[in-house]
PDB file of N, CA and C in Angstrom:
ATOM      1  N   UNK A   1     -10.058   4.395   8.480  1.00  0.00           N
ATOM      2  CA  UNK A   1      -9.598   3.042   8.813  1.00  0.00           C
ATOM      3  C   UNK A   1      -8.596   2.557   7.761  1.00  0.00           C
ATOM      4  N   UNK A   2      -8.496   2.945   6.646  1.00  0.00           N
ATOM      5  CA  UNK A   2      -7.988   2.958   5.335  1.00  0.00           C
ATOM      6  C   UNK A   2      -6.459   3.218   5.860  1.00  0.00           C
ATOM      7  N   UNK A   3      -6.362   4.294   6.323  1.00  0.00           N
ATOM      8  CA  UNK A   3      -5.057   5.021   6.539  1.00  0.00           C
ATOM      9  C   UNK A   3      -4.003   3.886   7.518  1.00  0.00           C
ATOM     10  N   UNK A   4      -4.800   3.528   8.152  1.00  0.00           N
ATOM     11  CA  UNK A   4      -4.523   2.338   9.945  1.00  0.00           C
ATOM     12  C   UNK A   4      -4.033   1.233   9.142  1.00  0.00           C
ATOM     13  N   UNK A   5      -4.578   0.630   8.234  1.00  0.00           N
ATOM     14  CA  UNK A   5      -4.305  -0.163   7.569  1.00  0.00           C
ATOM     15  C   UNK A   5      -2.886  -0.250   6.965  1.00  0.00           C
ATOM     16  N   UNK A   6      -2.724   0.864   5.994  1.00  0.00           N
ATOM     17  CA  UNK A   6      -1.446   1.314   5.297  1.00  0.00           C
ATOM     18  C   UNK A   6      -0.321   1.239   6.813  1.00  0.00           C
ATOM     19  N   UNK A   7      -0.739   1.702   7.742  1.00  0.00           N
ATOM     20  CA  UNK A   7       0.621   2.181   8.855  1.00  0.00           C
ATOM     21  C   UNK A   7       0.964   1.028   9.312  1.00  0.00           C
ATOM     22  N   UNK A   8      -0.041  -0.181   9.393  1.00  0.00           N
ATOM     23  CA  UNK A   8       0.079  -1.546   9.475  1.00  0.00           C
ATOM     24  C   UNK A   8       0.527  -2.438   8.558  1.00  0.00           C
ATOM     25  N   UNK A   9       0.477  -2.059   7.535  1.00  0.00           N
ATOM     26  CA  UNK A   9       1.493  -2.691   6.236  1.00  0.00           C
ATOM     27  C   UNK A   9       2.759  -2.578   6.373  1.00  0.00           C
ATOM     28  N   UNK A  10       2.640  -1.111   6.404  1.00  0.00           N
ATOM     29  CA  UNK A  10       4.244  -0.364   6.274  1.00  0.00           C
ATOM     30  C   UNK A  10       5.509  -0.576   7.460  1.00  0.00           C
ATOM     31  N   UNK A  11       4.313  -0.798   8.547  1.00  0.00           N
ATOM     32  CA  UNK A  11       5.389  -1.140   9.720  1.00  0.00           C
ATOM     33  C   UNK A  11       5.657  -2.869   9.654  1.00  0.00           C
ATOM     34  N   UNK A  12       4.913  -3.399   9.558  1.00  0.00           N
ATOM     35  CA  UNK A  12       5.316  -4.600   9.208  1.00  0.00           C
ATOM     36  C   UNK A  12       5.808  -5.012   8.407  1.00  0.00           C
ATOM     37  N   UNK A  13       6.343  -4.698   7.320  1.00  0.00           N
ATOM     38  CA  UNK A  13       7.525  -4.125   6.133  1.00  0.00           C
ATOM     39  C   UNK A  13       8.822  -4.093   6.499  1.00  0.00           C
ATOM     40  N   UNK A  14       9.056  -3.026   7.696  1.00  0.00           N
ATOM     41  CA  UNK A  14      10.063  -2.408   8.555  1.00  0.00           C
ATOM     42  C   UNK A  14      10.553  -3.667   9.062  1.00  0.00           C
ATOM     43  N   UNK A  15       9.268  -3.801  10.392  1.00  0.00           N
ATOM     44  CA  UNK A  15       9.912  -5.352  10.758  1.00  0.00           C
ATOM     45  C   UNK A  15      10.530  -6.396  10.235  1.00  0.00           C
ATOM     46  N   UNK A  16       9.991  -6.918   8.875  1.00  0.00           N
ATOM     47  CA  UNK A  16      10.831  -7.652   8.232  1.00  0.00           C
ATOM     48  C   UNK A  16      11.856  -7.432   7.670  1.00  0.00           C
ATOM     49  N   UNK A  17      12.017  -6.136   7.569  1.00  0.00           N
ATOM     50  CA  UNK A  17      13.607  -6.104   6.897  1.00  0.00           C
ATOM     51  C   UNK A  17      14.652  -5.036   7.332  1.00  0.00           C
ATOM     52  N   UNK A  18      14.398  -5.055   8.734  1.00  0.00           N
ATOM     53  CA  UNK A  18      14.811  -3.582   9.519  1.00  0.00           C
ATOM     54  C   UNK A  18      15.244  -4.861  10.513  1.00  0.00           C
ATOM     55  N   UNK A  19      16.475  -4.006  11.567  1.00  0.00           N
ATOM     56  CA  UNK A  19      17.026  -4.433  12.939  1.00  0.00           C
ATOM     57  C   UNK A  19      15.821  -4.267  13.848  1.00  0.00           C
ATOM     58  N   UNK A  20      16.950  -4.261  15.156  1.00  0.00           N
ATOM     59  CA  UNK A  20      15.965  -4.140  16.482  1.00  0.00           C
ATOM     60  C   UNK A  20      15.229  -2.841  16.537  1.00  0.00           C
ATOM     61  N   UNK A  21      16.249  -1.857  16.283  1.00  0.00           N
ATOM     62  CA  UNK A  21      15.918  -0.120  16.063  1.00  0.00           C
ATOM     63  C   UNK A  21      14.032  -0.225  15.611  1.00  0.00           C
ATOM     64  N   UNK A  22      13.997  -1.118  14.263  1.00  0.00           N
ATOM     65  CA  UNK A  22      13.320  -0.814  13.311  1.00  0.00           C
ATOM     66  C   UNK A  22      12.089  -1.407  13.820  1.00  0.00           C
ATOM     67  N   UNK A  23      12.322  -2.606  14.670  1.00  0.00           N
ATOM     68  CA  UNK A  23      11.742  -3.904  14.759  1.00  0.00           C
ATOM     69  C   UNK A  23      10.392  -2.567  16.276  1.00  0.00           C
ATOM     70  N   UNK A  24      11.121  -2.236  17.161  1.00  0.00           N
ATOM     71  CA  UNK A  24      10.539  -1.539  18.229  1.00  0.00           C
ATOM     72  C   UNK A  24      10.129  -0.142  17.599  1.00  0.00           C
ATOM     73  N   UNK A  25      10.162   0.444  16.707  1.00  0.00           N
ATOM     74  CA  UNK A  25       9.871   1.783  15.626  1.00  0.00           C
ATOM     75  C   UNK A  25       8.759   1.135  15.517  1.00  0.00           C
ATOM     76  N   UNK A  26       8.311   0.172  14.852  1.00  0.00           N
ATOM     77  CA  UNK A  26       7.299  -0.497  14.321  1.00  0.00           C
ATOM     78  C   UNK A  26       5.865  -0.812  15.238  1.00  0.00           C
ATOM     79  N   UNK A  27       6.675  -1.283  16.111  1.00  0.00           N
ATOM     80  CA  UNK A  27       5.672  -1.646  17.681  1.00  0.00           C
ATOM     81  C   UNK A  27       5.151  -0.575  18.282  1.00  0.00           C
ATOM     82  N   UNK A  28       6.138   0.625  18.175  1.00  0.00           N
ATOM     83  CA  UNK A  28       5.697   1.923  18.790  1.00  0.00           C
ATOM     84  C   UNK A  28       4.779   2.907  17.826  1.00  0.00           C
ATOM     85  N   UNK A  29       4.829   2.250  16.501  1.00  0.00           N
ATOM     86  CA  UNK A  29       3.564   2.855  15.749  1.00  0.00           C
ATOM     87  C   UNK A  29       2.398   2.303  15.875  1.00  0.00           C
ATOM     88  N   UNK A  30       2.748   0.773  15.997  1.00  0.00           N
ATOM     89  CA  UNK A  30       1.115  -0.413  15.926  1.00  0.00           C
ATOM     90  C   UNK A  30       0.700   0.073  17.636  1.00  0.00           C
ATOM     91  N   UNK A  31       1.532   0.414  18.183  1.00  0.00           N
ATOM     92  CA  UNK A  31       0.695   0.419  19.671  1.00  0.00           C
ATOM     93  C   UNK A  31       0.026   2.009  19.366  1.00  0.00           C
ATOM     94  N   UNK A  32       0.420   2.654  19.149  1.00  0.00           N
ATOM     95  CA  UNK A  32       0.113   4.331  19.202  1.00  0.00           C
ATOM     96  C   UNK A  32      -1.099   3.986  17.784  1.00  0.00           C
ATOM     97  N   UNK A  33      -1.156   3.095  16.807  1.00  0.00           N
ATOM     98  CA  UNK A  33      -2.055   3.248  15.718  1.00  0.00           C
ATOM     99  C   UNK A  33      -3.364   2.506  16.486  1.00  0.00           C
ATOM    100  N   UNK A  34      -3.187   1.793  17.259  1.00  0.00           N
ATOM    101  CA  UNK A  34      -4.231   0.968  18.278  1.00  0.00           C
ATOM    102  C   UNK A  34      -4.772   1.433  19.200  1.00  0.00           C
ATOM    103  N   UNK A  35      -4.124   2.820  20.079  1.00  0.00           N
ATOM    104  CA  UNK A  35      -5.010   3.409  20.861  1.00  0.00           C
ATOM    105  C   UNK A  35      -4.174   2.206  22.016  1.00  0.00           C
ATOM    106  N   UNK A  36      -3.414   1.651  21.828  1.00  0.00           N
ATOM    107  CA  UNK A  36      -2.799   0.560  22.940  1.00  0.00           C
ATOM    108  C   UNK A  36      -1.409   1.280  23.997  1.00  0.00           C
ATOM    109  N   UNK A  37      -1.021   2.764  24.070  1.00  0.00           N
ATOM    110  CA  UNK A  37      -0.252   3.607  24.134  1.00  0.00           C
ATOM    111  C   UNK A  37      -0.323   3.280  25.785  1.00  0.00           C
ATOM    112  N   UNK A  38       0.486   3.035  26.533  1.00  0.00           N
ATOM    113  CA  UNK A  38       0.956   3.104  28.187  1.00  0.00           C
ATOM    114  C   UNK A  38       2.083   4.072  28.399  1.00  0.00           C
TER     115      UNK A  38
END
């Protein structure tokens, strides 16, 4: 759970200081780190 955490830091990191590219990179890790994947 440790690890989930970090990928959730890090992408939300991205988001704040990354474009759109970075902004949907980010979403496509938190959904795939969530088991939320369609």
């Amino acid at each position: 759970m440790q690890e989930l955490e970090q990928v959730i830091r890090e992408a939300l990191g991205r988001m704040k200081y990354g474009g759109a590219g970075t902004r949907s990179y980010a979403e496509y890790v938190l959904r795939k780190a969530l088991g939320d994947e369609k």
